[in-house]
C-alpha atoms as a PDB file:
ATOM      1  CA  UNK A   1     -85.334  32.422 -25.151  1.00  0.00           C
ATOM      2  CA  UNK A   2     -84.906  31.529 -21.505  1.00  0.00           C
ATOM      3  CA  UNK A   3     -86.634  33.713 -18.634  1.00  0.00           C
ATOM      4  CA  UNK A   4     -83.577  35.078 -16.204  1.00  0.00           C
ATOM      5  CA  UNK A   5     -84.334  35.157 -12.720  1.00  0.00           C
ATOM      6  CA  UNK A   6     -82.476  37.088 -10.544  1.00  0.00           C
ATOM      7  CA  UNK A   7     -83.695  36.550  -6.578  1.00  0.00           C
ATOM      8  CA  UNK A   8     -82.809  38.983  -3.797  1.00  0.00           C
ATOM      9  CA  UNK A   9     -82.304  36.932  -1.038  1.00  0.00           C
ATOM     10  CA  UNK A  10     -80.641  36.828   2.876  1.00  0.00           C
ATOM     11  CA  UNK A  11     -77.901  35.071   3.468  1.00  0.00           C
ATOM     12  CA  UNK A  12     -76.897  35.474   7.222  1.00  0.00           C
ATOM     13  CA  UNK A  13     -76.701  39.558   7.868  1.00  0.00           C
ATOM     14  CA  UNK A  14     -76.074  40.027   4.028  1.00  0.00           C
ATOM     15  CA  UNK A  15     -78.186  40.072   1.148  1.00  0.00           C
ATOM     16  CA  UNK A  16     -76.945  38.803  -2.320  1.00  0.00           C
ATOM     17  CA  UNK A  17     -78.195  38.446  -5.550  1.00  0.00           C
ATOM     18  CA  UNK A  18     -78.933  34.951  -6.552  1.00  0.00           C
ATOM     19  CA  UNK A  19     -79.181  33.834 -10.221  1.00  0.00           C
ATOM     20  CA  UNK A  20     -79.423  30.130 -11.595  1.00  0.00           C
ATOM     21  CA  UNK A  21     -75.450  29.813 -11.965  1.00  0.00           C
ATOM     22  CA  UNK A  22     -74.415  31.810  -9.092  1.00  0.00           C
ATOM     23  CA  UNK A  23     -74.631  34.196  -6.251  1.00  0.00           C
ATOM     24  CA  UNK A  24     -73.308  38.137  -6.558  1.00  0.00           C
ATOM     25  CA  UNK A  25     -72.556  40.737  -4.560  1.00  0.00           C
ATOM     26  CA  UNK A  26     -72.411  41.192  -0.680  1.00  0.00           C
ATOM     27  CA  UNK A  27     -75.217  44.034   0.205  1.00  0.00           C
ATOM     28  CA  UNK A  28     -75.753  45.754   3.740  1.00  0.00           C
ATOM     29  CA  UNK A  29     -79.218  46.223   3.071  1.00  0.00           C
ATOM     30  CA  UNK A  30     -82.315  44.268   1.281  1.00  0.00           C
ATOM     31  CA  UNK A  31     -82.802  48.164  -0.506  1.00  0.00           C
ATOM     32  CA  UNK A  32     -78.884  47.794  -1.957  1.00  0.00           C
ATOM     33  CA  UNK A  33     -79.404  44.709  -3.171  1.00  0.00           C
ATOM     34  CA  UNK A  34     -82.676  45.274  -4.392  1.00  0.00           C
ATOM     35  CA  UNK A  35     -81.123  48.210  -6.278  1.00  0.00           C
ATOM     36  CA  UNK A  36     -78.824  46.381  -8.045  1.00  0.00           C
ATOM     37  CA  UNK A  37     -80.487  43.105  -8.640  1.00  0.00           C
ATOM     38  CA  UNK A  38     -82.861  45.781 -10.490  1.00  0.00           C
ATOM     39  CA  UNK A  39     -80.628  46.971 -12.549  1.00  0.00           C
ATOM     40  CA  UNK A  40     -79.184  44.072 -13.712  1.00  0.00           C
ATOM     41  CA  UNK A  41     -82.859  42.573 -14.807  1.00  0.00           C
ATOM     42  CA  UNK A  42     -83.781  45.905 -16.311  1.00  0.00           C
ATOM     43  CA  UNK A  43     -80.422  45.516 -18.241  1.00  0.00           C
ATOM     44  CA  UNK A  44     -81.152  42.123 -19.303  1.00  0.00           C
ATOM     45  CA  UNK A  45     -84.450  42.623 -19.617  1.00  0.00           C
ATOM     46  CA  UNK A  46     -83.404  45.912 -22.306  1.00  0.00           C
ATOM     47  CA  UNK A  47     -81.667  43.383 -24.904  1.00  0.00           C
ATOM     48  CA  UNK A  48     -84.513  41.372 -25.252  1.00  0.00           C
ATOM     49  CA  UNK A  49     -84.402  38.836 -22.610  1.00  0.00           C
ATOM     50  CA  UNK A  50     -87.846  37.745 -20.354  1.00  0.00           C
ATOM     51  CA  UNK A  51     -86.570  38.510 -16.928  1.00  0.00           C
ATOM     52  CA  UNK A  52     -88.299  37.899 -13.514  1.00  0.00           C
ATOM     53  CA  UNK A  53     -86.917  39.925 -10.373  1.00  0.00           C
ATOM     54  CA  UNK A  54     -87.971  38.009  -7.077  1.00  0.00           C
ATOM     55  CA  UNK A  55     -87.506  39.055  -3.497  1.00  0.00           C
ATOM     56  CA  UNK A  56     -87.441  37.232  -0.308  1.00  0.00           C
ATOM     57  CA  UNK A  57     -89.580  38.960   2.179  1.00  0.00           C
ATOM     58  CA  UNK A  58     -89.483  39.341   6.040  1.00  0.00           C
ATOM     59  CA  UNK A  59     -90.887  35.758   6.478  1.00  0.00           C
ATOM     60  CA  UNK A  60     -88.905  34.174   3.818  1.00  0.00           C
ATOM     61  CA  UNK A  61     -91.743  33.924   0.679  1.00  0.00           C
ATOM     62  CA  UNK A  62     -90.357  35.240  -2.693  1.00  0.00           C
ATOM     63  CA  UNK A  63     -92.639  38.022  -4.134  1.00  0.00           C
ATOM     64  CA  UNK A  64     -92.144  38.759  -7.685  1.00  0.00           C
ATOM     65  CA  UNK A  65     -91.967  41.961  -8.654  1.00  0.00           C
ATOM     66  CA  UNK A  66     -92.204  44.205 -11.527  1.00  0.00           C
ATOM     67  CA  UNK A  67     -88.594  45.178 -13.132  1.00  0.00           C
ATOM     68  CA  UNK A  68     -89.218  47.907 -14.743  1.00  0.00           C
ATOM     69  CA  UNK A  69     -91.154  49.792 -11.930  1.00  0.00           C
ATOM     70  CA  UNK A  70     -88.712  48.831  -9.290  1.00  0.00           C
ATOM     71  CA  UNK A  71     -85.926  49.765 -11.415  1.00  0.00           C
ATOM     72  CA  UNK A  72     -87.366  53.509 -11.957  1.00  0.00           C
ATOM     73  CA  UNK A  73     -88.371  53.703  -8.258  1.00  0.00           C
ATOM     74  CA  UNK A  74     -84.829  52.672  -7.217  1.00  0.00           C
ATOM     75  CA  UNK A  75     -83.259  55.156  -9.503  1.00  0.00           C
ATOM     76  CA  UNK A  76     -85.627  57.802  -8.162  1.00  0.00           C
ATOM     77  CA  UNK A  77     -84.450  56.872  -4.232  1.00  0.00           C
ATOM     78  CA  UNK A  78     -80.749  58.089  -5.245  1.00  0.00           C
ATOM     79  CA  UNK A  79     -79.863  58.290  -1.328  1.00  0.00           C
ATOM     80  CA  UNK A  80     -77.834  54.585  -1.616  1.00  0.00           C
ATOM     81  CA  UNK A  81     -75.440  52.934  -3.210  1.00  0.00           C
ATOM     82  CA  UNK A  82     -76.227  49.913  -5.106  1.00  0.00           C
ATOM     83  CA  UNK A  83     -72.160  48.818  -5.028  1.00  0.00           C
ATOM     84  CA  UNK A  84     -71.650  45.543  -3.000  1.00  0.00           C
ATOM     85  CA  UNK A  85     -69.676  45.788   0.409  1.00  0.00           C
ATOM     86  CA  UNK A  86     -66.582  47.725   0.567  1.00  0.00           C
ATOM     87  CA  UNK A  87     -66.839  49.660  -2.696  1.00  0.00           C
ATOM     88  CA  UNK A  88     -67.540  53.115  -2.969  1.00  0.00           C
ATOM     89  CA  UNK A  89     -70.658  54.821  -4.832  1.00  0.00           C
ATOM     90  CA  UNK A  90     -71.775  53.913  -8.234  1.00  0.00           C
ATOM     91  CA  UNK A  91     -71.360  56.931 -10.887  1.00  0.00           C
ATOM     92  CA  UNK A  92     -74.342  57.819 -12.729  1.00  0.00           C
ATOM     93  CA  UNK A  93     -74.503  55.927 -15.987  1.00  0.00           C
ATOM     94  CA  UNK A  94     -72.339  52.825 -14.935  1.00  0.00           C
ATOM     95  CA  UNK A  95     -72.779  49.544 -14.205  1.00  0.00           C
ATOM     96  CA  UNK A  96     -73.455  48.377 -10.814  1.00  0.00           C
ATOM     97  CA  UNK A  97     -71.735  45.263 -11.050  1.00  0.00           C
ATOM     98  CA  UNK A  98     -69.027  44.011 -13.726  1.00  0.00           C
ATOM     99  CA  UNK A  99     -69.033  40.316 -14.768  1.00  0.00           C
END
């Protein structure tokens, strides 16, 4: 089974979540797009799938981190939205981004 790699990276004054095939979402902050890019490993990572969740940091190395941990310390910080530019607040329980 292929390892999916989701990267959380800068892209002018917007972060995005950047994946083998493609780039998603347009994020304010490196904490929004952490928080989804998060949740999409852990979601991947829950049907079975090896996942690795990298993020660019303030000099521009990639740190890996863990998925799981980040995911439940994300869910714990509850004060942002993980929904990309322009769309309101995700509901508990729901997808942060459709495909």
């Amino acid at each position: 089974m292929p390892v999916f790699r989701y990267a959380v990276l800068m892209f002018g004054d917007e972060w995005k979540i950047v994946t083998a095939q493609r780039r998603i979402g347009h994020f304010r902050s490196r904490q929004l797009a952490l928080q989804a890019g998060a949740r999409l490993a852990r979601e991947a990572a829950s049907i079975g799938h090896e996942v690795e969740l990298l993020v660019q940091d303030s000099f521009g190395g990639l740190l890996s981190q863990d998925v799981l941990q980040m995911a439940v310390y994300l869910d714990m910080m509850q004060g942002a939205s993980a929904s990309p530019l322009g769309e309101g607040p995700v509901q508990p329980g729901t997808r942060a981004l459709e495909f």
